[in-house]
C-alpha atoms as a PDB file:
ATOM      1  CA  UNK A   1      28.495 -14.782-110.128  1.00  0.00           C
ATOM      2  CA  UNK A   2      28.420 -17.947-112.576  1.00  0.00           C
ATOM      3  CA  UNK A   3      30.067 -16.721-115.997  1.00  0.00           C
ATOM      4  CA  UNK A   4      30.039 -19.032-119.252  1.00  0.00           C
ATOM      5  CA  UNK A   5      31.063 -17.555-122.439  1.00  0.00           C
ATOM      6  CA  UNK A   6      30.688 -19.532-125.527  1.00  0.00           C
ATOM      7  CA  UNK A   7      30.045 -22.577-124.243  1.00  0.00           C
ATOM      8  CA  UNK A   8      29.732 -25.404-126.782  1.00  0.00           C
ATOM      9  CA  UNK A   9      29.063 -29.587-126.189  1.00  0.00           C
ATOM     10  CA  UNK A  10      28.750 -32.261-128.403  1.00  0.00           C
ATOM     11  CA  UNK A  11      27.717 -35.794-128.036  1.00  0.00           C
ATOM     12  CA  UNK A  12      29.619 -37.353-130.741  1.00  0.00           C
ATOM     13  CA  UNK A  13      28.844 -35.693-133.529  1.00  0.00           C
ATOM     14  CA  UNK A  14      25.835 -34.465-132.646  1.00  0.00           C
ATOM     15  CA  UNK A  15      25.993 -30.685-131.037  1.00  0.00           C
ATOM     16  CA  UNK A  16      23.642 -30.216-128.063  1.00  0.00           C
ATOM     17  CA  UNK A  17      24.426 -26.978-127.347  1.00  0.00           C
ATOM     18  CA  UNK A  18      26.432 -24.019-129.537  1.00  0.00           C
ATOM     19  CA  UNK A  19      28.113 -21.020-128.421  1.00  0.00           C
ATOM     20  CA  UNK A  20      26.455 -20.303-125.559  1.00  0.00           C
ATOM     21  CA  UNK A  21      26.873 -17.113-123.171  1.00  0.00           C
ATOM     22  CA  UNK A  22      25.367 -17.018-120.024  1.00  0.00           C
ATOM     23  CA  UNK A  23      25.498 -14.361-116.777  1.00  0.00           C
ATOM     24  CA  UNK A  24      24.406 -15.763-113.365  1.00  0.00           C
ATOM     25  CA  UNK A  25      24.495 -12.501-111.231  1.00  0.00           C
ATOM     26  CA  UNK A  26      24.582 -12.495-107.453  1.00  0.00           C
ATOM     27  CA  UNK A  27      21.369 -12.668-105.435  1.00  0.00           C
ATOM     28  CA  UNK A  28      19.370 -13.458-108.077  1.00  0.00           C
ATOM     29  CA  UNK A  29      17.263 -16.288-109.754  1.00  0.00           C
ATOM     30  CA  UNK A  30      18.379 -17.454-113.117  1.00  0.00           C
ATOM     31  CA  UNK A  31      15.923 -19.463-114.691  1.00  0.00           C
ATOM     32  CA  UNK A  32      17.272 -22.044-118.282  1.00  0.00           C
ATOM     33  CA  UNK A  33      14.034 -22.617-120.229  1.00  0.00           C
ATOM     34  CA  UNK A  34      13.132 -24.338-123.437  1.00  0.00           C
ATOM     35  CA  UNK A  35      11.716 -27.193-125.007  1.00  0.00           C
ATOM     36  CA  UNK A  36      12.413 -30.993-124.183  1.00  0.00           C
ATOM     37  CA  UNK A  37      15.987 -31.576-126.084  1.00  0.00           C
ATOM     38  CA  UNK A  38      17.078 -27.765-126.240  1.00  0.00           C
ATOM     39  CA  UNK A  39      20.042 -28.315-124.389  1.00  0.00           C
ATOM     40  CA  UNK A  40      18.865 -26.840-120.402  1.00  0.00           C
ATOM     41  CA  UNK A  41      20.577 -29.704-118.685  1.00  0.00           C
ATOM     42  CA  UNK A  42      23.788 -29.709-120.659  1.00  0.00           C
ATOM     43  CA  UNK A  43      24.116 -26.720-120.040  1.00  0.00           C
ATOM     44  CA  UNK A  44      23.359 -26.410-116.377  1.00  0.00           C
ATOM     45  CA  UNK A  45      26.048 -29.159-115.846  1.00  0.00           C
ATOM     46  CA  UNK A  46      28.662 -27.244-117.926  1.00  0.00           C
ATOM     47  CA  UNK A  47      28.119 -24.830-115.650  1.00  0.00           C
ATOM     48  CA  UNK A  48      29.274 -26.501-112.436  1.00  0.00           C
ATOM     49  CA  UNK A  49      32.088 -28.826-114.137  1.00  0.00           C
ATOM     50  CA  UNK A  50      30.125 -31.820-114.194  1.00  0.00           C
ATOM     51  CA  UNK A  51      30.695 -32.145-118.005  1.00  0.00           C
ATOM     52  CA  UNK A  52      33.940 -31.530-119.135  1.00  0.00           C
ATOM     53  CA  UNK A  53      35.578 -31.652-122.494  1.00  0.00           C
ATOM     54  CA  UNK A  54      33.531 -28.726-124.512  1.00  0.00           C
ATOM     55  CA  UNK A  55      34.807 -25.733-126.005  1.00  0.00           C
ATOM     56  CA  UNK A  56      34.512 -22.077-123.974  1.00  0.00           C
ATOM     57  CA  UNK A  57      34.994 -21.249-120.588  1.00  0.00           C
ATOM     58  CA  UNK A  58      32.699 -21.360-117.602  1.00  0.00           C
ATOM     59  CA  UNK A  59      33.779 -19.305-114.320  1.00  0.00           C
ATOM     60  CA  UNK A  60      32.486 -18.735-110.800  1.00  0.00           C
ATOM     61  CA  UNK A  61      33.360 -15.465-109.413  1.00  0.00           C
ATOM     62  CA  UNK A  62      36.711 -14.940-111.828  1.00  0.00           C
ATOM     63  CA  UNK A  63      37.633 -18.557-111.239  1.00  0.00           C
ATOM     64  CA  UNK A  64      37.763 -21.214-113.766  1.00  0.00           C
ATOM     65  CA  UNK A  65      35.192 -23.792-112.448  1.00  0.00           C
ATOM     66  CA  UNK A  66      37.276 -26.731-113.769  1.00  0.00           C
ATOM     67  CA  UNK A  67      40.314 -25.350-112.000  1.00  0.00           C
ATOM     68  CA  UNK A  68      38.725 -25.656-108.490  1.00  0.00           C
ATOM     69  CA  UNK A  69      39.831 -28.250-106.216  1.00  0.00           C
ATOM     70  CA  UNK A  70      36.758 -30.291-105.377  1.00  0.00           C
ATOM     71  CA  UNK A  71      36.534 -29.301-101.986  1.00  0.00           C
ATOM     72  CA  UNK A  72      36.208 -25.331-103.003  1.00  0.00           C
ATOM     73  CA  UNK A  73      34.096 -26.150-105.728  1.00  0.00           C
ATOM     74  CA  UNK A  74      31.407 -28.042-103.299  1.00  0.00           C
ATOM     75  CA  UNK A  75      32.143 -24.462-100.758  1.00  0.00           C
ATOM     76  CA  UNK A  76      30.716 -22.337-103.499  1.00  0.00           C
ATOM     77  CA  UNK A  77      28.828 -24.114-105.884  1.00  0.00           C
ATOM     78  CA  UNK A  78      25.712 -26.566-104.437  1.00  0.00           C
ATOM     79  CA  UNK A  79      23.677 -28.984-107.218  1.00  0.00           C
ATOM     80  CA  UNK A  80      20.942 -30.486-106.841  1.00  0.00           C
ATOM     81  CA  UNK A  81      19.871 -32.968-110.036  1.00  0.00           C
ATOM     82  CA  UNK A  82      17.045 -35.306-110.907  1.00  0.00           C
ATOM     83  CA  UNK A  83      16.186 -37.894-108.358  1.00  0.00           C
ATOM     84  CA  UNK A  84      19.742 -39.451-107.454  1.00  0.00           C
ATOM     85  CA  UNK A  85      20.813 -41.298-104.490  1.00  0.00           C
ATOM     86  CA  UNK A  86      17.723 -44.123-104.610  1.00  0.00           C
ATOM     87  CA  UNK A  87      19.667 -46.973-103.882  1.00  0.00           C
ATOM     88  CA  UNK A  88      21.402 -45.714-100.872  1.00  0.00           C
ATOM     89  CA  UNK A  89      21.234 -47.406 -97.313  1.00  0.00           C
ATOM     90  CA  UNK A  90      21.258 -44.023 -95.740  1.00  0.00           C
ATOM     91  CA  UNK A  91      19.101 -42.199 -93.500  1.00  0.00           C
ATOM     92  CA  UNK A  92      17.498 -39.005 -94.562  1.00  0.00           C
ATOM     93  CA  UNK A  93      19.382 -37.216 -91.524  1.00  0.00           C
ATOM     94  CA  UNK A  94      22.322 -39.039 -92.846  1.00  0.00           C
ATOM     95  CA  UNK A  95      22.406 -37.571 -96.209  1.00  0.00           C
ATOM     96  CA  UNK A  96      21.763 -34.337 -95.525  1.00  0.00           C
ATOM     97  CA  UNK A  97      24.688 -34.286 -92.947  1.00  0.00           C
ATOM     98  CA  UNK A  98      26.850 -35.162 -96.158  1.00  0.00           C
ATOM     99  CA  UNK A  99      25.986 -31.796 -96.956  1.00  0.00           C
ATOM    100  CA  UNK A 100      28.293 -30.271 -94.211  1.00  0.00           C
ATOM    101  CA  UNK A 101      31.645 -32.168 -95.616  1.00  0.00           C
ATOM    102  CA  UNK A 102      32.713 -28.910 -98.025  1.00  0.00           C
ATOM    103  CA  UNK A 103      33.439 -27.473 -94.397  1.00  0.00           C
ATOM    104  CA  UNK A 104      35.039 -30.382 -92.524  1.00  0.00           C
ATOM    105  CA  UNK A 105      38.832 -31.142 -92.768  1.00  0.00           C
ATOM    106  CA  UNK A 106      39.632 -34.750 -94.038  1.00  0.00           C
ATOM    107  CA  UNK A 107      39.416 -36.298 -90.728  1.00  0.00           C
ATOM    108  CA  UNK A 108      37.173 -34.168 -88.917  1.00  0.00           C
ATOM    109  CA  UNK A 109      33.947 -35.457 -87.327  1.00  0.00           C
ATOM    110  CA  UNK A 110      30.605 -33.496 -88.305  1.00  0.00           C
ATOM    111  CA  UNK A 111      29.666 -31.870 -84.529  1.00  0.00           C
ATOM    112  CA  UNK A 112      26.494 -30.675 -82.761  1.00  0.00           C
ATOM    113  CA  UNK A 113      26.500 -27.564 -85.322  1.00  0.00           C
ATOM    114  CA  UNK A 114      27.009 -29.336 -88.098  1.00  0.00           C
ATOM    115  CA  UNK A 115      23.693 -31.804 -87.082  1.00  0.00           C
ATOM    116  CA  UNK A 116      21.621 -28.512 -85.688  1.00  0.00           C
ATOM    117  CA  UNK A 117      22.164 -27.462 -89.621  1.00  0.00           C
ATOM    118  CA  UNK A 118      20.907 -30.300 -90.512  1.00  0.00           C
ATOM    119  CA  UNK A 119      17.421 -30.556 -88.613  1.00  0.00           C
ATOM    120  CA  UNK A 120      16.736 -26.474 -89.856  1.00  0.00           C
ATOM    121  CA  UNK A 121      17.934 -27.407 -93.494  1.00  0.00           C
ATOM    122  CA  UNK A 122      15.336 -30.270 -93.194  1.00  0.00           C
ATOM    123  CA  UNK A 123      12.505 -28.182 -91.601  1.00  0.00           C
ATOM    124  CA  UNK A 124      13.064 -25.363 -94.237  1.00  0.00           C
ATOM    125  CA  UNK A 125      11.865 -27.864 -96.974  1.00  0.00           C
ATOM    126  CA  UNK A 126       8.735 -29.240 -95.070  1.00  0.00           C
ATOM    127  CA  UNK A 127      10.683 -32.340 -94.412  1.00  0.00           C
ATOM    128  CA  UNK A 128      11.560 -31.741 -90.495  1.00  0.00           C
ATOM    129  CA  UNK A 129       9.280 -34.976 -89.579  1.00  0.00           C
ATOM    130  CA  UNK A 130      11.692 -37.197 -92.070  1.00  0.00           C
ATOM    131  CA  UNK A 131      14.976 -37.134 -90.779  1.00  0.00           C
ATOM    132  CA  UNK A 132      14.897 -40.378 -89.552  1.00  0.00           C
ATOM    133  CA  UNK A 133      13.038 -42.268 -92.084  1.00  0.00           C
ATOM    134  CA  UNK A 134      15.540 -44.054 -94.709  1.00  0.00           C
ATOM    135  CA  UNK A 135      15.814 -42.575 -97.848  1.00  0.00           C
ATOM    136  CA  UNK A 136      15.348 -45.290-100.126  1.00  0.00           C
ATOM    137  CA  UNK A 137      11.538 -45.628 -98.700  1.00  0.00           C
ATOM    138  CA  UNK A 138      10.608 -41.927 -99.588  1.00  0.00           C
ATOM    139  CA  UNK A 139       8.479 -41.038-102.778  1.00  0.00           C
ATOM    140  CA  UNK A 140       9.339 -39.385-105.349  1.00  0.00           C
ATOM    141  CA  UNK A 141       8.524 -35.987-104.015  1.00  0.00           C
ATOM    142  CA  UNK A 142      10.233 -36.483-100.696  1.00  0.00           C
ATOM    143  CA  UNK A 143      13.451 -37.358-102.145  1.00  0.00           C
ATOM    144  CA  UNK A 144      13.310 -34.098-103.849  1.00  0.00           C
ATOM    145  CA  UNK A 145      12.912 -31.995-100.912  1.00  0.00           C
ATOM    146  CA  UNK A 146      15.678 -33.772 -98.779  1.00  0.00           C
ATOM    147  CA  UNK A 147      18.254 -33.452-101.866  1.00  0.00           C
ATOM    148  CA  UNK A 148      17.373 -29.680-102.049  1.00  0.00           C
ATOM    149  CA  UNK A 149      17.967 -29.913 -97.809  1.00  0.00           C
ATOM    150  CA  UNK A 150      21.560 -31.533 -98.228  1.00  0.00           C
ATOM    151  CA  UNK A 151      22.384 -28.534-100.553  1.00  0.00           C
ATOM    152  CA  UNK A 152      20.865 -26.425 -98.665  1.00  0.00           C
ATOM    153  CA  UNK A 153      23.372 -27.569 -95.555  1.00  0.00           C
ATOM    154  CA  UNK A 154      26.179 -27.054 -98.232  1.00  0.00           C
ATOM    155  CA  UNK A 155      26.140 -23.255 -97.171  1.00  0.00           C
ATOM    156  CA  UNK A 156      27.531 -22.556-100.720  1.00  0.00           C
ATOM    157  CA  UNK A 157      27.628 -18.945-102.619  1.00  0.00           C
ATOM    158  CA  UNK A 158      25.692 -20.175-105.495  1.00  0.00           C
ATOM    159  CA  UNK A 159      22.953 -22.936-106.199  1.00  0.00           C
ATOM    160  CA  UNK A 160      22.026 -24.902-109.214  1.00  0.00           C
ATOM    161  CA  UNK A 161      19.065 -27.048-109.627  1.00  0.00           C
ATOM    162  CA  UNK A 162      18.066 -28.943-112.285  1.00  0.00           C
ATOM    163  CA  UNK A 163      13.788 -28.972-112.653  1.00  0.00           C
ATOM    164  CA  UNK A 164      13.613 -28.859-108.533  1.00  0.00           C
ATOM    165  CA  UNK A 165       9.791 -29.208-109.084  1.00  0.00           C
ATOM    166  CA  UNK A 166       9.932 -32.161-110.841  1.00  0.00           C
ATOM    167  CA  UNK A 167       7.405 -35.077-108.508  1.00  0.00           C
ATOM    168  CA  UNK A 168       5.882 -32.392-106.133  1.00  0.00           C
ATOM    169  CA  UNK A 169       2.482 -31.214-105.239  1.00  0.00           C
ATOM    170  CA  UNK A 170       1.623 -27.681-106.258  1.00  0.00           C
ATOM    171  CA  UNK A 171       1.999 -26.808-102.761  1.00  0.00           C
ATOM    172  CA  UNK A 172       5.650 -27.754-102.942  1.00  0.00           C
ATOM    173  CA  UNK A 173       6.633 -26.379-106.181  1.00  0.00           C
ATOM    174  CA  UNK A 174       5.678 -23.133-104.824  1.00  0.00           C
ATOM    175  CA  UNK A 175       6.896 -23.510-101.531  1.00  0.00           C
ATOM    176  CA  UNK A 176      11.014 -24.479-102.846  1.00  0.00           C
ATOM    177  CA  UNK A 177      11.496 -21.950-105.252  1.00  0.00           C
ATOM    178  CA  UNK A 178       9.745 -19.331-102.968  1.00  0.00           C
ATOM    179  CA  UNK A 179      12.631 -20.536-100.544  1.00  0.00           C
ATOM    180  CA  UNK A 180      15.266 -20.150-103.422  1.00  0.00           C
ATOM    181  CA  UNK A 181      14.459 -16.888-104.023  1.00  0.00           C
ATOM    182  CA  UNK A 182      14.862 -15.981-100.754  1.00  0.00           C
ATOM    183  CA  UNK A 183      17.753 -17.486-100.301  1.00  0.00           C
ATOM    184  CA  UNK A 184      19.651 -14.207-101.575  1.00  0.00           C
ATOM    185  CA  UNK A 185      22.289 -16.178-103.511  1.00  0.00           C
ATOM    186  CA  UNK A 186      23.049 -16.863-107.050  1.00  0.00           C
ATOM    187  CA  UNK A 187      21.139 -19.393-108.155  1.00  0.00           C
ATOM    188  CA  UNK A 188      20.392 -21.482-111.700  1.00  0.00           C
ATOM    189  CA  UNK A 189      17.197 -23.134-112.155  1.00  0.00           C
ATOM    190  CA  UNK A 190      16.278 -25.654-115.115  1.00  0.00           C
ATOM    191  CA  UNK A 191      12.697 -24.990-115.154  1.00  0.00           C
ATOM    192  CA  UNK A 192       9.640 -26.535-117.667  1.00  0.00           C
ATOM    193  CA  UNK A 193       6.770 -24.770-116.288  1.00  0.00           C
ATOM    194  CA  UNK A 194       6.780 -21.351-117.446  1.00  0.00           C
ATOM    195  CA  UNK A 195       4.399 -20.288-115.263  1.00  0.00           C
ATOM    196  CA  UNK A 196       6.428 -20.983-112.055  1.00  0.00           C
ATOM    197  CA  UNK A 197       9.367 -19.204-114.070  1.00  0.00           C
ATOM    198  CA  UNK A 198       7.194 -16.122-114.965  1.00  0.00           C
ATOM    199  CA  UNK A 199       6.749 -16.047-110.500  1.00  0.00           C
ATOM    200  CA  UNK A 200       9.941 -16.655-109.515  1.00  0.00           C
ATOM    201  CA  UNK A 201      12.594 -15.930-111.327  1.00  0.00           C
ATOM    202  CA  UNK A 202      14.969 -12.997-111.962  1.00  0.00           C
ATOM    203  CA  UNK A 203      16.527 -13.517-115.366  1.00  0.00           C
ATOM    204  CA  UNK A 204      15.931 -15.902-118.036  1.00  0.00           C
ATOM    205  CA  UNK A 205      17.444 -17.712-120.843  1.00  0.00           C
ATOM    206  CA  UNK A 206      15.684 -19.253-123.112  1.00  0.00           C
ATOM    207  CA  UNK A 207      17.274 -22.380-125.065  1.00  0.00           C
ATOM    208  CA  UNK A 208      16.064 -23.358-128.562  1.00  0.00           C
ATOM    209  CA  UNK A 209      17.587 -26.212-130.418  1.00  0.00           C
ATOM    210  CA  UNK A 210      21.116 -25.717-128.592  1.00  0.00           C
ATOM    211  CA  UNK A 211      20.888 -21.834-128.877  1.00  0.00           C
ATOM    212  CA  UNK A 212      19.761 -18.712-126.930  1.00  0.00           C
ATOM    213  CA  UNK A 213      16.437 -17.692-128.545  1.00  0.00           C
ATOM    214  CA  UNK A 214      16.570 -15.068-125.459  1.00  0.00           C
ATOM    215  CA  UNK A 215      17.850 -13.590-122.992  1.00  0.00           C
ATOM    216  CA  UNK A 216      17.240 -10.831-120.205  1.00  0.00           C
ATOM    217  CA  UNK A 217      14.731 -10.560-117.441  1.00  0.00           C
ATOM    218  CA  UNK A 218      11.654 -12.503-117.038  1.00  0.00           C
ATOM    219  CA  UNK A 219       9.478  -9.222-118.092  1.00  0.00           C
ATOM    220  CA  UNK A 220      11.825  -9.678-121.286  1.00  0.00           C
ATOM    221  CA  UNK A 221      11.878 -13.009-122.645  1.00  0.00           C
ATOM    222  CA  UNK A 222       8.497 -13.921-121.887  1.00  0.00           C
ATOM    223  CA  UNK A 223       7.308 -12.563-124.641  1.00  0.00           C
ATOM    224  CA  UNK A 224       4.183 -14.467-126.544  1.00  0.00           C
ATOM    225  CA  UNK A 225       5.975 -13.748-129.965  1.00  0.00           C
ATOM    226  CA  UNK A 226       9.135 -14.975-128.481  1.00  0.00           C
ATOM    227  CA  UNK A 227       7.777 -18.077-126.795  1.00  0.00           C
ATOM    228  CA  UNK A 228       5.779 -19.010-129.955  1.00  0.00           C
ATOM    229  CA  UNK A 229       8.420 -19.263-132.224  1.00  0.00           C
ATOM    230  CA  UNK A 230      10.090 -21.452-129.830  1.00  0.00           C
ATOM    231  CA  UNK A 231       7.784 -23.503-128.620  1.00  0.00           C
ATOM    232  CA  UNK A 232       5.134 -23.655-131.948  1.00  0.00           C
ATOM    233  CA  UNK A 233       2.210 -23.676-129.517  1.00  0.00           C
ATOM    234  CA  UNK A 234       0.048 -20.253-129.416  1.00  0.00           C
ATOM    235  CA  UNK A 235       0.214 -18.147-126.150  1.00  0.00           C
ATOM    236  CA  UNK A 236      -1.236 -15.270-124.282  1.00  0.00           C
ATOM    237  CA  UNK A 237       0.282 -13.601-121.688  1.00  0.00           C
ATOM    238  CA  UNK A 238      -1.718 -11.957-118.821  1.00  0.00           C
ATOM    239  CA  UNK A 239      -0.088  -9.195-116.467  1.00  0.00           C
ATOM    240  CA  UNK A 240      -2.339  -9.124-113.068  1.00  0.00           C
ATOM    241  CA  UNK A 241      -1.552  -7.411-110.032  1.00  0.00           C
ATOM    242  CA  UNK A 242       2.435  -7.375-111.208  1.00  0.00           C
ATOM    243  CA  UNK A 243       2.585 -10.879-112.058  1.00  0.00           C
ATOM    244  CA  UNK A 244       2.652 -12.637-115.439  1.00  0.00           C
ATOM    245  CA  UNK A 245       0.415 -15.647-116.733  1.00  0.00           C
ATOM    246  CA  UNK A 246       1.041 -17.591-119.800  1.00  0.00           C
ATOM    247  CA  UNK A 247      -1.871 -19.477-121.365  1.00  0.00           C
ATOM    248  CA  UNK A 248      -1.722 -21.799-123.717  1.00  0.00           C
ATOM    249  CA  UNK A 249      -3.588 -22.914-126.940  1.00  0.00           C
ATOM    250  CA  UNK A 250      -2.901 -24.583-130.494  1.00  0.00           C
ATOM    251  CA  UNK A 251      -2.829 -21.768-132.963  1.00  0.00           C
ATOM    252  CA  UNK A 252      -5.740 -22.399-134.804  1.00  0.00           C
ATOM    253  CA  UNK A 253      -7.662 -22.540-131.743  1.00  0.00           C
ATOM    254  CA  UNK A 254      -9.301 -19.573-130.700  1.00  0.00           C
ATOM    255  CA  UNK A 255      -7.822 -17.227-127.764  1.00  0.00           C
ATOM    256  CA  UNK A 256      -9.769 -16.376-124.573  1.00  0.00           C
ATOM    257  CA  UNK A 257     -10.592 -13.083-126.328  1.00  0.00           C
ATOM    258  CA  UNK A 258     -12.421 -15.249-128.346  1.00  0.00           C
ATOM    259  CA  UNK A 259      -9.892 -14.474-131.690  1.00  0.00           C
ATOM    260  CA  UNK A 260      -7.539 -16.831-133.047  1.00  0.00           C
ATOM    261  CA  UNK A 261      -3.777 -16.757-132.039  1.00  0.00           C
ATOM    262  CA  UNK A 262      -1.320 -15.323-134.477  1.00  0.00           C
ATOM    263  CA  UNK A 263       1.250 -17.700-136.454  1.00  0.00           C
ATOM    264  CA  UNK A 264       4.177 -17.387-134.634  1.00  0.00           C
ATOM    265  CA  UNK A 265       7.448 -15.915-136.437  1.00  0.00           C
ATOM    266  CA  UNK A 266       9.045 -18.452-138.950  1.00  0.00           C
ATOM    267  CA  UNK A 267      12.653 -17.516-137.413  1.00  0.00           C
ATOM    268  CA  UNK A 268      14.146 -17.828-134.082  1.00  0.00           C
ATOM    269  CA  UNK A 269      14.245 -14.565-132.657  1.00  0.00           C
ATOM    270  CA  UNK A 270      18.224 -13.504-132.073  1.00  0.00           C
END
């Protein structure tokens, strides 16, 4: 379980995010949604020490994240951010083997377990064929997957992604967050699409100008008042065969009912 309570960051004088509580529960799929600039990211890096400096505390099962050694921080919490790594001279194989060094002493050599991890973490993520291939030369798309494989080979308690969709096919985007939810740990996920959110995510929080505008479980927060006041775009939500849909239109524009959307609430909702 991922804990933050009050949780507040600053650039400068500018606040990004402001006293911010947060529950990550076990086995479960937390999803951080909001507008461009609402403060997902900040937060999602607050969350696994990566920023440090704020105000509140952040802890991962009863321990202070920022108290971890880095070697039992990497054994329970495993990140994958935005497109990093680029510039490397590494194999794909390579880099996901990096993923095994939370569980190697400081001099140990990975072994034939270690590399066996390796090849499934790639398959899981449709990326079984790359492993040789250097990393630098992959798109966009299949840099993604292999970061997602090297944390996947981390073996950790609890996984945090930041917009894991972001440069993959449809196919994909369904394909690794239907894998992180059945992964069975705790996991965060920075998420734009609410759509994909709505499908497969547990919980919610929803960030709006550096607050929570909501919080609870998807069924919850994606509410059409809720999201309009947020997001100032009009929305209808569609429940079909136990699944929501979100659509979306400008507010004077008329709904699929064929009636126009209601102006949103003129306050953030609490």
């Amino acid at each position: 379980m991922i804990q933050a309570t009050q949780v507040s960051w600053r650039y400068g004088a500018n606040p990004v995010i402001d006293g911010i509580s947060v529950t990550a529960r076990p086995g479960r799929v937390l999803g951080l949604i909001g507008p461009n600039g609402s403060g997902k990211t900040t937060l999602l890096r607050l969350l696994y020490g990566a920023l440090r400096g704020g105000t509140g505390h952040v802890a991962v099962d009863g321990d202070e994240v920022s108290a971890l050694p880095p070697r039992e921080a990497a054994r329970r919490l495993a990140v994958v951010v935005q497109e990093t790594g680029a510039e490397t001279a590494l194999t794909v194989a390579e880099l996901v083997l990096l993923g095994r060094s939370p569980h190697l002493s400081t001099f140990q050599r990975t072994g034939p377990a270690d590399h066996e991890i390796t090849i499934e973490c790639l398959r899981r993520v449709g990326a079984g064929q790359l492993g040789s291939r250097a990393f630098a030369s992959l798109s966009g798309g299949e840099r993604q997957r292999v970061l997602i494989a090297r944390a996947l080979a981390q073996q950790a308690t609890h996984l945090l992604l930041d917009e894991p969709t972001n440069h993959l096919d449809i196919r994909y985007q369904h394909e690794i967050l239907r894998l992180v939810r059945g992964l069975g740990t705790c996991a965060v996920v920075v998420l734009h699409d609410l759509n994909l959110a709505a499908r497969y995510c547990d919980d919610l929080v929803l960030l709006g100008r550096g607050e929570v505008a909501a919080a609870g479980t998807t069924e919850e927060v994606l509410d059409p008042t809720v999201i309009e006041a947020v997001y100032h775009i009009g929305v209808q939500r569609l429940d079909l065969d136990g699944a929501i849909h979100l659509l979306y239109h400008p507010r004077d524009e008329p709904t699929a009912t064929g009636t126009s959307a209601p102006a949103a609430a003129s306050h953030m909702p609490a």
